[in-house]
Structures are given as structure tokens and as C-alpha cells.
PDB file of N, CA and C in Angstrom:
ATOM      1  N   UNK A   1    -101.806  47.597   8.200  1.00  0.00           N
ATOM      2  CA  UNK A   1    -100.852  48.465   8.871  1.00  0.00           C
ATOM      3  C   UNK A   1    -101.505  49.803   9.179  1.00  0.00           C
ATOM      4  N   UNK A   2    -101.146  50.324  10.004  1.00  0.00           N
ATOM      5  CA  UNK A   2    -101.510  51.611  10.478  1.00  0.00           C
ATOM      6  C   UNK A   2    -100.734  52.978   9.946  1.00  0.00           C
ATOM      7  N   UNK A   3     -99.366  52.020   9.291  1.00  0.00           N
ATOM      8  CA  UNK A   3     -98.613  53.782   9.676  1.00  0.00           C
ATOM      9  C   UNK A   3     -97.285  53.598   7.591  1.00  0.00           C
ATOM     10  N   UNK A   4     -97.421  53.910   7.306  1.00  0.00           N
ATOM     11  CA  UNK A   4     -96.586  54.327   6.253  1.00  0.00           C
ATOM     12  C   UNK A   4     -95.736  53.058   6.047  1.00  0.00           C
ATOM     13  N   UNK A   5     -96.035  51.869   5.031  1.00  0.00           N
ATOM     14  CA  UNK A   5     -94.743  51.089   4.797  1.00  0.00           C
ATOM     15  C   UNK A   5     -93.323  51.565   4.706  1.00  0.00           C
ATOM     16  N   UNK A   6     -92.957  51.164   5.287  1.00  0.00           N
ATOM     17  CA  UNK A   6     -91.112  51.103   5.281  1.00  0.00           C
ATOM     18  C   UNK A   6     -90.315  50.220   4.448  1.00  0.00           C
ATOM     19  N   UNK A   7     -89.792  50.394   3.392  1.00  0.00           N
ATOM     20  CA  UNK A   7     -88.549  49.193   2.570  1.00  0.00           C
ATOM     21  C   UNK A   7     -87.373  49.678   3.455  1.00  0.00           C
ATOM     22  N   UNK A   8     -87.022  48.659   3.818  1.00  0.00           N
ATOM     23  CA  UNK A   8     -85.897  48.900   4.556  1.00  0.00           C
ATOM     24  C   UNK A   8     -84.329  48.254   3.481  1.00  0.00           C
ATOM     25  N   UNK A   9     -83.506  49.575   4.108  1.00  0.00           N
ATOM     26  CA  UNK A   9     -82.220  49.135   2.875  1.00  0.00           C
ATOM     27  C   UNK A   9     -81.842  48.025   3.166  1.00  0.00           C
ATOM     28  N   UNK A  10     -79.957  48.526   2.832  1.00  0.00           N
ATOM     29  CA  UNK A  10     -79.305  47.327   2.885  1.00  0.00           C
ATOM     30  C   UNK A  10     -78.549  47.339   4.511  1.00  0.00           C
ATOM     31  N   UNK A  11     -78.402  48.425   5.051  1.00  0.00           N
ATOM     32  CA  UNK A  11     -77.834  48.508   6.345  1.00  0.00           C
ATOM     33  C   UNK A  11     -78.899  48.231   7.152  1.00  0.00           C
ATOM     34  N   UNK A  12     -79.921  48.714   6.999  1.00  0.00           N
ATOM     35  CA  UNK A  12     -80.952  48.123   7.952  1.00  0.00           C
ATOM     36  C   UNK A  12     -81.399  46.337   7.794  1.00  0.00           C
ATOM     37  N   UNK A  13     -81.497  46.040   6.929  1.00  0.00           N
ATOM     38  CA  UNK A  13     -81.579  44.390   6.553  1.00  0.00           C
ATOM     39  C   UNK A  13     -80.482  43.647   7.882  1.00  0.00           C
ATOM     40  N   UNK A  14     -79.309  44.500   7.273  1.00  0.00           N
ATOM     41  CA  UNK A  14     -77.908  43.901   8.048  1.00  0.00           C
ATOM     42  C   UNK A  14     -78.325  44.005   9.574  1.00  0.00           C
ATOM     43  N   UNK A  15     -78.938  45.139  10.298  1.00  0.00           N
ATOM     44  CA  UNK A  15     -79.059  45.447  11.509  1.00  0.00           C
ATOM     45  C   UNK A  15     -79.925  44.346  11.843  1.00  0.00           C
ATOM     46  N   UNK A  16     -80.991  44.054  11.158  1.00  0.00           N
ATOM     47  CA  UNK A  16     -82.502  43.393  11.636  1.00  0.00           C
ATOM     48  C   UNK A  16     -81.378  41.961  11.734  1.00  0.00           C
ATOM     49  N   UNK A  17     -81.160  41.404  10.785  1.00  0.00           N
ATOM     50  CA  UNK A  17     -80.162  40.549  10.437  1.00  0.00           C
ATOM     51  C   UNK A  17     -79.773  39.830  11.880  1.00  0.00           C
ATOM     52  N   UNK A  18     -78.700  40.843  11.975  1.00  0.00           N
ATOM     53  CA  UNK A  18     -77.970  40.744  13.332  1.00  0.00           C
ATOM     54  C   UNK A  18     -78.358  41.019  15.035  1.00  0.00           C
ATOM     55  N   UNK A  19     -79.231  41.823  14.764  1.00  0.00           N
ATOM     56  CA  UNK A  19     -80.555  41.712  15.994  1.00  0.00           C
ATOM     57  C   UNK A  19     -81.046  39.767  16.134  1.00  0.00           C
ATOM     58  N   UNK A  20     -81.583  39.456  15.720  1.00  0.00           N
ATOM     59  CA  UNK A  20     -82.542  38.197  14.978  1.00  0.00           C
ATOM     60  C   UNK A  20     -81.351  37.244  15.522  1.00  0.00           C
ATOM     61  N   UNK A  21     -80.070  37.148  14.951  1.00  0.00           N
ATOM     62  CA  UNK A  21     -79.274  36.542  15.369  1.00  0.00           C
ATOM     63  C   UNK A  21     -78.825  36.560  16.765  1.00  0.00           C
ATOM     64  N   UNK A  22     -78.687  37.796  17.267  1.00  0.00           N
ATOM     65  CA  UNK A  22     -78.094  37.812  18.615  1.00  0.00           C
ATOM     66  C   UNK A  22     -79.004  37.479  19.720  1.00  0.00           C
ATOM     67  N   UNK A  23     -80.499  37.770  19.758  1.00  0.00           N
ATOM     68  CA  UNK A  23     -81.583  37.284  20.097  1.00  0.00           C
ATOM     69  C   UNK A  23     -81.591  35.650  19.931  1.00  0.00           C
ATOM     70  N   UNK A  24     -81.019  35.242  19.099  1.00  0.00           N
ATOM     71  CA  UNK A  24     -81.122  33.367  19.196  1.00  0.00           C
ATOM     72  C   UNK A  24     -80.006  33.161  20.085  1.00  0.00           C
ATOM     73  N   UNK A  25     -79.073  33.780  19.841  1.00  0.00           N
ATOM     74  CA  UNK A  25     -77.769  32.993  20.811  1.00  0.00           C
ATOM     75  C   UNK A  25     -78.245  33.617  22.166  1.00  0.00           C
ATOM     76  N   UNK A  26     -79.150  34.766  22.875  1.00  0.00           N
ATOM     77  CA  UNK A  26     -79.462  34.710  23.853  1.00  0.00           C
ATOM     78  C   UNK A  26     -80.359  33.804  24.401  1.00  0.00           C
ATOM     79  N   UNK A  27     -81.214  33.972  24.109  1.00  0.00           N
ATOM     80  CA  UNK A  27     -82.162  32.745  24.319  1.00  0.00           C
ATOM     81  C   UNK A  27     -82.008  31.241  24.028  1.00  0.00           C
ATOM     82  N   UNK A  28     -80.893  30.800  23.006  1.00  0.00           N
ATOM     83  CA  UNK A  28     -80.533  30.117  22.920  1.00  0.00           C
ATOM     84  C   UNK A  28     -81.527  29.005  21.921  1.00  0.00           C
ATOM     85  N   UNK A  29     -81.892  29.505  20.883  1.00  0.00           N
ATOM     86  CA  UNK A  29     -82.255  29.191  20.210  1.00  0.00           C
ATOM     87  C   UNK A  29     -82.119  28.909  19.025  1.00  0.00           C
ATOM     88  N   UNK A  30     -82.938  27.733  18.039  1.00  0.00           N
ATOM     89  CA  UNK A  30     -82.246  27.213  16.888  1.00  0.00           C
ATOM     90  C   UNK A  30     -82.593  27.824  15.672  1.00  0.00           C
ATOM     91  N   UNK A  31     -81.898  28.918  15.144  1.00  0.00           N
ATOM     92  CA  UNK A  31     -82.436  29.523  13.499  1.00  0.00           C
ATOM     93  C   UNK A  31     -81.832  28.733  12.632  1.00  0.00           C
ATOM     94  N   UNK A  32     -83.046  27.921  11.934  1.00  0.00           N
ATOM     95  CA  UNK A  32     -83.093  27.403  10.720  1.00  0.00           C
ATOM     96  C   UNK A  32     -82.418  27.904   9.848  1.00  0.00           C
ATOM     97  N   UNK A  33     -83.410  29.205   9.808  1.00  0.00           N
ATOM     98  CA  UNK A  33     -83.324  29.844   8.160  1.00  0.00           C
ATOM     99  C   UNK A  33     -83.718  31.437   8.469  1.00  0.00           C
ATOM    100  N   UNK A  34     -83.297  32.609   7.628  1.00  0.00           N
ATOM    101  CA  UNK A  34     -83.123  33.753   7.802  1.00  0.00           C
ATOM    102  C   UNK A  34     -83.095  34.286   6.837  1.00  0.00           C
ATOM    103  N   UNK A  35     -84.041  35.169   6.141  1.00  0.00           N
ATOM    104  CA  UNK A  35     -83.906  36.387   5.125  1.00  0.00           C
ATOM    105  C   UNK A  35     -84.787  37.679   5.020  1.00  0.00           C
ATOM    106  N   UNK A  36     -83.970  38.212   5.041  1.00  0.00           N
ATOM    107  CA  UNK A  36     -84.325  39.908   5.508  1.00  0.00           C
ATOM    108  C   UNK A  36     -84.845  40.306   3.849  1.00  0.00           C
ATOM    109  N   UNK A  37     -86.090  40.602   3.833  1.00  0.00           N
ATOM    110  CA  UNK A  37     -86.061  41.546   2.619  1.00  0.00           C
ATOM    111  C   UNK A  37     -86.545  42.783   3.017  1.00  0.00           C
ATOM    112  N   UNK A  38     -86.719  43.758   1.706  1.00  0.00           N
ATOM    113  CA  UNK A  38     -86.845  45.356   1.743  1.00  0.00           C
ATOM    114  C   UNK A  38     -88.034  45.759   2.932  1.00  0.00           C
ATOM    115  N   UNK A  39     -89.245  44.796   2.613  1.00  0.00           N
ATOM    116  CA  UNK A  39     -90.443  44.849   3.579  1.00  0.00           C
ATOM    117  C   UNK A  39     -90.926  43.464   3.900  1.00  0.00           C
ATOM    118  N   UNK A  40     -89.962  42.637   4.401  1.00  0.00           N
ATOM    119  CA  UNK A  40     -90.709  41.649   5.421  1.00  0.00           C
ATOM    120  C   UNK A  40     -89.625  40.812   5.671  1.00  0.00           C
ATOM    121  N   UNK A  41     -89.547  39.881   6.736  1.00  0.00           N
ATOM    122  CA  UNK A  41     -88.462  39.032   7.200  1.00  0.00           C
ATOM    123  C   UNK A  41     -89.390  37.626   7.841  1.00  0.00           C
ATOM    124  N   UNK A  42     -88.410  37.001   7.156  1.00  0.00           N
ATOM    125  CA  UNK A  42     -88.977  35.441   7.457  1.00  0.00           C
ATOM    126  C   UNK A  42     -87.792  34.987   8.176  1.00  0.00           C
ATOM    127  N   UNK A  43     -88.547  33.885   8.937  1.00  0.00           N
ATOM    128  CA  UNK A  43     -87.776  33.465  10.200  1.00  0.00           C
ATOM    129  C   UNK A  43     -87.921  31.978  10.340  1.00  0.00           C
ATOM    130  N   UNK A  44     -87.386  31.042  10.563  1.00  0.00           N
ATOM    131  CA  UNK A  44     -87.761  29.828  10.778  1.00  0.00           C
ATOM    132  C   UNK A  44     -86.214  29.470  11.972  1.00  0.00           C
ATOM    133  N   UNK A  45     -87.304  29.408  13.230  1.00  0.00           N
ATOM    134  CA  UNK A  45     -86.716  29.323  14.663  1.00  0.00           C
ATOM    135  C   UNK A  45     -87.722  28.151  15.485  1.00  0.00           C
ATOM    136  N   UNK A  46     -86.650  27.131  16.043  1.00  0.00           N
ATOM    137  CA  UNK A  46     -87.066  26.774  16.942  1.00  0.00           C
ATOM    138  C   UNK A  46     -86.841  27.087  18.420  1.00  0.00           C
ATOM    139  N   UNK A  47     -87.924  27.491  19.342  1.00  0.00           N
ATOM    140  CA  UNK A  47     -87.980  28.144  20.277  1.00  0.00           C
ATOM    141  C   UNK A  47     -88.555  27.144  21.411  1.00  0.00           C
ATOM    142  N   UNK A  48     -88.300  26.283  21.837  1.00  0.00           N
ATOM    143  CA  UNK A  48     -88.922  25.552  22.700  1.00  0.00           C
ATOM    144  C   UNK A  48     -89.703  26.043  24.172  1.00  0.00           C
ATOM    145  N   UNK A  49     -89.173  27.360  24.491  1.00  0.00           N
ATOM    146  CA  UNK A  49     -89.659  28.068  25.774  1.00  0.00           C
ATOM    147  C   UNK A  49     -90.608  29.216  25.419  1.00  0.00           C
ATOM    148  N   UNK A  50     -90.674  29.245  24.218  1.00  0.00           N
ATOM    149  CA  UNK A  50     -91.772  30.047  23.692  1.00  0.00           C
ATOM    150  C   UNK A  50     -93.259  30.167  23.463  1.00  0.00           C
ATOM    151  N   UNK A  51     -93.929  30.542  22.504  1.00  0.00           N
ATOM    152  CA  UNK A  51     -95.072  30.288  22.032  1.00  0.00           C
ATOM    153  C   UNK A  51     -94.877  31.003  20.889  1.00  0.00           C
ATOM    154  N   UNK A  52     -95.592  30.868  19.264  1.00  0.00           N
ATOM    155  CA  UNK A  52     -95.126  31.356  18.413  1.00  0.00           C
ATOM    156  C   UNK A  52     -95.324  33.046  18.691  1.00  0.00           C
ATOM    157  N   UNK A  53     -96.400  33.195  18.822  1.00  0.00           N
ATOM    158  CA  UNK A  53     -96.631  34.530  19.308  1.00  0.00           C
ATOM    159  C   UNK A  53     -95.416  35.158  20.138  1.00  0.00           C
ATOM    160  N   UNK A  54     -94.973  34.785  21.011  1.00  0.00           N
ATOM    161  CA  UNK A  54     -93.607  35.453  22.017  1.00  0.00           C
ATOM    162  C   UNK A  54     -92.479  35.189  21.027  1.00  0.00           C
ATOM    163  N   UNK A  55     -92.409  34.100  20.355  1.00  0.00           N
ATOM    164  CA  UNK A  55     -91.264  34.195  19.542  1.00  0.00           C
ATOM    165  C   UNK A  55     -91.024  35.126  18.757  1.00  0.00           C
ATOM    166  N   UNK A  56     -92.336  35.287  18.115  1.00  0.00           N
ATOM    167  CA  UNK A  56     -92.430  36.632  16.691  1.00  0.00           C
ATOM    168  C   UNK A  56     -92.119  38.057  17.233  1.00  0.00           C
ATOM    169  N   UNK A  57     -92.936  38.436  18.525  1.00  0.00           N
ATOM    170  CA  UNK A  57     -92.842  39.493  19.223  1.00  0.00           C
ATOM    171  C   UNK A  57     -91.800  40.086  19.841  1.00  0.00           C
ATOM    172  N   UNK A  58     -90.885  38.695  20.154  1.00  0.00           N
ATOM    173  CA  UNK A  58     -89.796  38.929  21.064  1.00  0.00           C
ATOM    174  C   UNK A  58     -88.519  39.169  19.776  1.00  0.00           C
ATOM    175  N   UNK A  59     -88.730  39.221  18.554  1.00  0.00           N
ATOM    176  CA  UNK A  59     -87.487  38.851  17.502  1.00  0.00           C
ATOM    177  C   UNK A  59     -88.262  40.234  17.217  1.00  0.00           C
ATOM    178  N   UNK A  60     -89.340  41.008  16.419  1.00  0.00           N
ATOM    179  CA  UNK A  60     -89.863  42.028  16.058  1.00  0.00           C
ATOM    180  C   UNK A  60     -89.457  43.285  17.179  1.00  0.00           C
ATOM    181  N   UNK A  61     -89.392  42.965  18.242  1.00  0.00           N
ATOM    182  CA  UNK A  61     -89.024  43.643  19.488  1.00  0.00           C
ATOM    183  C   UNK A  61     -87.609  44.121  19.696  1.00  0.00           C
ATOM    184  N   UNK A  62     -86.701  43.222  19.271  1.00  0.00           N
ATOM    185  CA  UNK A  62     -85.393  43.355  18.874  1.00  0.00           C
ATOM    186  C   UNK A  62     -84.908  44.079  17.844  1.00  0.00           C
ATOM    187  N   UNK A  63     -85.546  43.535  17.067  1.00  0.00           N
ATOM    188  CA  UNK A  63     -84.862  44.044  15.575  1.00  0.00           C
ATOM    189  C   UNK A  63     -85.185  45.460  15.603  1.00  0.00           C
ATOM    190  N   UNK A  64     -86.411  46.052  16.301  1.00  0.00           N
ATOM    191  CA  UNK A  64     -86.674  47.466  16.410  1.00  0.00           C
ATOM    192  C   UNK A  64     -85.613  48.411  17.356  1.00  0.00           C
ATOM    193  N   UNK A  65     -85.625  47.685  18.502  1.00  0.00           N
ATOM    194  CA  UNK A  65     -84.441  48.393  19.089  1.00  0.00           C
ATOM    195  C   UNK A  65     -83.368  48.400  18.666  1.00  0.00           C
ATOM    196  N   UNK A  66     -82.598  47.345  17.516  1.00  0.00           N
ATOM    197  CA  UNK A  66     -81.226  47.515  16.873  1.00  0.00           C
ATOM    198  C   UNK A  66     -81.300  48.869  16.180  1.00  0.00           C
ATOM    199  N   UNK A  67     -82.759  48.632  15.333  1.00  0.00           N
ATOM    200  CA  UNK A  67     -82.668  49.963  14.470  1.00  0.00           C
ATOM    201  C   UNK A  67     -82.647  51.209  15.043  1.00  0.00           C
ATOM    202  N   UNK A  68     -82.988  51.097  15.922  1.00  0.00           N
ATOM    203  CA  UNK A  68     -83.030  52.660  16.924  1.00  0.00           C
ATOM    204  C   UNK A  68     -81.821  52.571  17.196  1.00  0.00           C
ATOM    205  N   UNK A  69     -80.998  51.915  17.800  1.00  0.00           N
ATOM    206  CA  UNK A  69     -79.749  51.474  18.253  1.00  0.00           C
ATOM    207  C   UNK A  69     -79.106  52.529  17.446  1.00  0.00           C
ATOM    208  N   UNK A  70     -79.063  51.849  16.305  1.00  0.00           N
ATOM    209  CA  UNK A  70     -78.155  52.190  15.208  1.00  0.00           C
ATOM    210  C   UNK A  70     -78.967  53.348  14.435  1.00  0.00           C
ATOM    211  N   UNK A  71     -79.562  54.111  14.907  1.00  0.00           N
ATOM    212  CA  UNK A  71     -79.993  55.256  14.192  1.00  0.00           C
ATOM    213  C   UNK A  71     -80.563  55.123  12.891  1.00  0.00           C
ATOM    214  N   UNK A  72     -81.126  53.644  12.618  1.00  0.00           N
ATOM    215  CA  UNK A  72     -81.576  53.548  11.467  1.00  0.00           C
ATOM    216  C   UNK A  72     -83.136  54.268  11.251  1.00  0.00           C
ATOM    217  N   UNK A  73     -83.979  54.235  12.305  1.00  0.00           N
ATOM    218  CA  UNK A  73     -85.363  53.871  12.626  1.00  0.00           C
ATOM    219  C   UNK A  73     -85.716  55.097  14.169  1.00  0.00           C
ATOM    220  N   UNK A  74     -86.040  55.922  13.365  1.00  0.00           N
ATOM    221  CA  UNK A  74     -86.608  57.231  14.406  1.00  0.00           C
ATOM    222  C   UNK A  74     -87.356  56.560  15.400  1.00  0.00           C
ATOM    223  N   UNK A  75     -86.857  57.060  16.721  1.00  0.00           N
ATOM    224  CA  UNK A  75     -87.696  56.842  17.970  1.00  0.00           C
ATOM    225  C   UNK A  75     -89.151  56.257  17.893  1.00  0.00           C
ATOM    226  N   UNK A  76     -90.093  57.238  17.341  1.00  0.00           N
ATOM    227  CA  UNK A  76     -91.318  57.013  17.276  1.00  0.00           C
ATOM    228  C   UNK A  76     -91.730  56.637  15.730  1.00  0.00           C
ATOM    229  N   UNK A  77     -90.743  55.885  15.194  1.00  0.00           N
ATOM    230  CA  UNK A  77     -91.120  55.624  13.804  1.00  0.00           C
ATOM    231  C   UNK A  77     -91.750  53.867  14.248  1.00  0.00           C
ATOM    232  N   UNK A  78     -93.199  53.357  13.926  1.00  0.00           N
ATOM    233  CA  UNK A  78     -93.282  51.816  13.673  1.00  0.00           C
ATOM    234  C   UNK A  78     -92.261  51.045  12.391  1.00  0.00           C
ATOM    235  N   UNK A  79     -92.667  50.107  12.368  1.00  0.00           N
ATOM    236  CA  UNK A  79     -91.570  49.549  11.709  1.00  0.00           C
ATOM    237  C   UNK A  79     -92.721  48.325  11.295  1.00  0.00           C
ATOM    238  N   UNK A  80     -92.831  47.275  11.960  1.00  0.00           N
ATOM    239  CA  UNK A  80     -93.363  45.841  12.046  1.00  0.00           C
ATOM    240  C   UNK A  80     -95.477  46.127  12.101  1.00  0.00           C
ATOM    241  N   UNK A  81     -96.039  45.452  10.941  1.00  0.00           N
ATOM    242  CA  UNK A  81     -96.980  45.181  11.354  1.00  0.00           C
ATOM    243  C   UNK A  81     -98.076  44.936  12.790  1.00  0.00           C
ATOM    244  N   UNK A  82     -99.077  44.776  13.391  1.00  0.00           N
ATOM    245  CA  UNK A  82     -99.586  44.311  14.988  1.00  0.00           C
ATOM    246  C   UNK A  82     -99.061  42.749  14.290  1.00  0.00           C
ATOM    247  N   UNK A  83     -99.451  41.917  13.724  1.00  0.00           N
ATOM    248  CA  UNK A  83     -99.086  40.842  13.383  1.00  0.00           C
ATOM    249  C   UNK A  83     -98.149  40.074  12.400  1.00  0.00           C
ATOM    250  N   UNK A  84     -98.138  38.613  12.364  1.00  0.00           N
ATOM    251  CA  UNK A  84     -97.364  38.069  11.551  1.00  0.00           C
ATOM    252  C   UNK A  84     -97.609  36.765  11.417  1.00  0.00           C
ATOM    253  N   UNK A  85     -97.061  36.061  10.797  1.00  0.00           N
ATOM    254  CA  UNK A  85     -97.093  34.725   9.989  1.00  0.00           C
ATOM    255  C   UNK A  85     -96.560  33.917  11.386  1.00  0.00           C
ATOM    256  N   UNK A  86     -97.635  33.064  12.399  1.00  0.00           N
ATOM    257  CA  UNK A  86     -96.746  32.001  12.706  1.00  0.00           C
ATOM    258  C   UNK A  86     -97.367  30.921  13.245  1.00  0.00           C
ATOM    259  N   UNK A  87     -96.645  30.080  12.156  1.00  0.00           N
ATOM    260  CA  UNK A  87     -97.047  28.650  11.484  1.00  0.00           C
ATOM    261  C   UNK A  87     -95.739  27.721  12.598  1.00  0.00           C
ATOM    262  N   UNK A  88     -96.575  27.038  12.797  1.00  0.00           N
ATOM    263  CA  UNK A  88     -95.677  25.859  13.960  1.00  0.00           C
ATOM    264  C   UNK A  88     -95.650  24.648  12.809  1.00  0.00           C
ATOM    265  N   UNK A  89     -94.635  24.350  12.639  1.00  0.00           N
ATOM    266  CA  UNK A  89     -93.841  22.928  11.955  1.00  0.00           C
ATOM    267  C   UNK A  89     -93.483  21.752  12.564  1.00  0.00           C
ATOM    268  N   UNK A  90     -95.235  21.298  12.155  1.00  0.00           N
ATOM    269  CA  UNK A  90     -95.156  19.938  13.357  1.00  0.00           C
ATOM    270  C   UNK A  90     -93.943  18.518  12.245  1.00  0.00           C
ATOM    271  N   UNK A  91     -93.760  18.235  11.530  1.00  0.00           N
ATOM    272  CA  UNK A  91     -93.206  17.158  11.026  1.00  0.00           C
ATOM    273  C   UNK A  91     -92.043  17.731  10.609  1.00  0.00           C
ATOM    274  N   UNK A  92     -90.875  17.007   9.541  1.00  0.00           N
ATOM    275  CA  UNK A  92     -90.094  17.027   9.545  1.00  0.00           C
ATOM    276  C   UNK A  92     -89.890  17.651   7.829  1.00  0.00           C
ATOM    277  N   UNK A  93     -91.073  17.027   7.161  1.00  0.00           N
ATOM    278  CA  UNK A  93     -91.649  17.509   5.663  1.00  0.00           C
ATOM    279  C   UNK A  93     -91.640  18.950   6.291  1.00  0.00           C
ATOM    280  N   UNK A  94     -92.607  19.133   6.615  1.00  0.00           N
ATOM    281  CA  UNK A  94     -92.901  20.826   6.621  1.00  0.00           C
ATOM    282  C   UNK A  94     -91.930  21.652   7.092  1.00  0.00           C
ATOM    283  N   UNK A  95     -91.202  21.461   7.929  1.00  0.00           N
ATOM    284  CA  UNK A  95     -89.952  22.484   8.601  1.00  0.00           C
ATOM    285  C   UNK A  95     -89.241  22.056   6.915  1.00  0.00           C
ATOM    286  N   UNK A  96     -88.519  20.989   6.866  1.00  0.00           N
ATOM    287  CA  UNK A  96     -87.456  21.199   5.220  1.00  0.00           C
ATOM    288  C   UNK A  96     -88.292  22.067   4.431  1.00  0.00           C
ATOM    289  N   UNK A  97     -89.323  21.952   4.139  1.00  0.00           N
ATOM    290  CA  UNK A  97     -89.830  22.901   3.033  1.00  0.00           C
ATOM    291  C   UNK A  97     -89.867  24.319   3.281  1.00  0.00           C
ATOM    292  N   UNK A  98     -89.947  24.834   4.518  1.00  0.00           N
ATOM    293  CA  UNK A  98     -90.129  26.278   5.057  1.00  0.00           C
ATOM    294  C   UNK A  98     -88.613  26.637   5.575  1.00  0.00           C
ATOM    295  N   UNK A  99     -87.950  25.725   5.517  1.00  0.00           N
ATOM    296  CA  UNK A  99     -86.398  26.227   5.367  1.00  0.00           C
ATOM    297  C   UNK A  99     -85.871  26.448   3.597  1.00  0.00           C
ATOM    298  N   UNK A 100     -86.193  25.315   3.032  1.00  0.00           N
ATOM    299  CA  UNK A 100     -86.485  25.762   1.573  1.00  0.00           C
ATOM    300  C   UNK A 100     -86.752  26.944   1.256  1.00  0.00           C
ATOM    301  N   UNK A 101     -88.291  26.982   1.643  1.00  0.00           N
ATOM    302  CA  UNK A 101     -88.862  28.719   0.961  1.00  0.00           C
ATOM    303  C   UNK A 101     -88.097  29.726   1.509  1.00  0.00           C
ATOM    304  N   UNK A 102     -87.913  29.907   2.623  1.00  0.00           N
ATOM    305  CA  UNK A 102     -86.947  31.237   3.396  1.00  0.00           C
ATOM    306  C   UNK A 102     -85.503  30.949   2.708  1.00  0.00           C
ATOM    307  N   UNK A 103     -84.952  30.626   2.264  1.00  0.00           N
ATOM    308  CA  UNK A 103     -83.524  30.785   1.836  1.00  0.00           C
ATOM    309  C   UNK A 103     -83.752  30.238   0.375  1.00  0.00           C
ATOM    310  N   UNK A 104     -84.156  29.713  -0.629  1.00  0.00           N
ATOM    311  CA  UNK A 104     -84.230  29.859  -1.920  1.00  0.00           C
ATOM    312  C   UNK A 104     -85.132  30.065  -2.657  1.00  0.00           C
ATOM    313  N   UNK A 105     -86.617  30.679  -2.362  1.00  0.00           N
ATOM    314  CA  UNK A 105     -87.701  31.095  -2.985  1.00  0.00           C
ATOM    315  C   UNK A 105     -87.728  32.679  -2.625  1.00  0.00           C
ATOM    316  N   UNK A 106     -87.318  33.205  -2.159  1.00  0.00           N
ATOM    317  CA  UNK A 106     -87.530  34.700  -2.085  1.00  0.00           C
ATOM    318  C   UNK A 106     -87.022  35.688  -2.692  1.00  0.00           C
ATOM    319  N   UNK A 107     -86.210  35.459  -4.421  1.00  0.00           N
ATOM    320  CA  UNK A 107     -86.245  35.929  -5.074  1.00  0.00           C
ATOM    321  C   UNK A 107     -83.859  36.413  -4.995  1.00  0.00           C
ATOM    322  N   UNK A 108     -83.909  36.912  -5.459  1.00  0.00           N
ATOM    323  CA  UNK A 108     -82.201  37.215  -5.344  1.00  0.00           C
ATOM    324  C   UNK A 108     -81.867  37.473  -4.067  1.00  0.00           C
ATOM    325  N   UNK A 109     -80.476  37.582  -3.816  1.00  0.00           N
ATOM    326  CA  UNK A 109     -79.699  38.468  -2.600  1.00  0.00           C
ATOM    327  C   UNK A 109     -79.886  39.340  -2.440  1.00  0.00           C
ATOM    328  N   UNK A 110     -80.060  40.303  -1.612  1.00  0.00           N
ATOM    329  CA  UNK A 110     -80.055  42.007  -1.655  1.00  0.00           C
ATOM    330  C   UNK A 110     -78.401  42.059  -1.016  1.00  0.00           C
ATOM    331  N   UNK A 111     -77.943  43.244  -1.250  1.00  0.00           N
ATOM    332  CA  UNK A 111     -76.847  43.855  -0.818  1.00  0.00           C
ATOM    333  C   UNK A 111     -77.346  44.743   0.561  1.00  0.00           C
ATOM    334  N   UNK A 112     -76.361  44.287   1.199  1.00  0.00           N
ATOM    335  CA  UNK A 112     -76.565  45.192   2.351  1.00  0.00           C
ATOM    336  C   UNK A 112     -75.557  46.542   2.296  1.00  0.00           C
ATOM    337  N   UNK A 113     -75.619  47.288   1.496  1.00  0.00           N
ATOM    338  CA  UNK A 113     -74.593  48.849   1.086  1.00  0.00           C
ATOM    339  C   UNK A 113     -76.617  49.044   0.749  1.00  0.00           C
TER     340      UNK A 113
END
């Protein structure tokens, strides 16, 4: 990273959250699985008009403008790494398991307050 990690709370989780979401029903796409933590968000989306790269970029792209949106995330504040994790789930084993890890390996709930 270049610029000062960010833990992001519980209202911002909620924002990224709901960015991530509204971005699938535009595009029209299938979210697996979804969990926002303090500093990182995992995603498991199928995007068929994509490439993983545009997928990651185009959801990281969003979730930044919610936070600005919503005054969470100063204008010129970064937020998201240049990169990220993205792993294409060719079989049917590997997507169940990476829906697995994103919703019951990442440790408790956070509260979004």
C-alpha cells in the first residue's frame, strides 16, 4: 500500500456492504458470498461479462464512491489497495469452499454501529 491503512467501522462496512450489493443488481450479477471486515472485503461474484480484474475494480470503484457518498471517506482519502485477490472458480468444489471461507472462516460478526 502506498498510503496509511484504514479499519473501517461499522457504518462504513454497512456502506461498502451496500455499494457491493447494489453494483450486483446493476450489472446483474450473482453474489455468492459477502463479508466486509475492518480492513479487507471478500467477495465471491459471478460476473460473466467481466474479467476478474474489471470485476474487482468495478466493486472497489463503488464501494469508494458510497463512502464519499456518505461522507464516510474524504475526497482524496485512498481506501483499497492497487490490487487484490482474484481467483476464478473453475469447478463446483472450489466455488462451495470459497463460499465457505467468506461467510464462516473469517472470524465473528462485526456490528455495523
Amino acid at each position: 500500500m502506498r498510503h496509511q491503512a484504514i479499519q473501517m467501522t461499522g457504518p462504513m462496512r454497512k456502506c461498502v456492504r451496500e455499494a457491493i450489493t447494489q453494483h450486483r443488481d446493476f450489472k446483474h450479477w450473482q453474489l455468492s458470498a459477502l463479508n466486509v471486515r475492518t480492513n479487507h472485503v471478500h467477495v465471491v461474484v459471478s460476473a460473466p461479462d467481466a474479467t476478474a480484474s474489471h470485476a474487482l475494480n468495478s466493486l472497489k470503484a463503488r464501494a469508494t464512491r458510497r463512502l464519499r457518498d456518505c461522507s464516510l471517506l474524504k475526497s482524496d482519502q485512498p481506501i483499497w489497495t492497487s490490487r487484490g485477490s482474484q481467483v476464478v472458480l473453475k469447478d463446483l468444489e472450489s466455488f462451495n469452499r470459497a463460499v465457505h471461507y467468506v461467510n464462516f472462516e473469517q472470524g465473528p460478526a462485526l456490528p455495523d454501529e
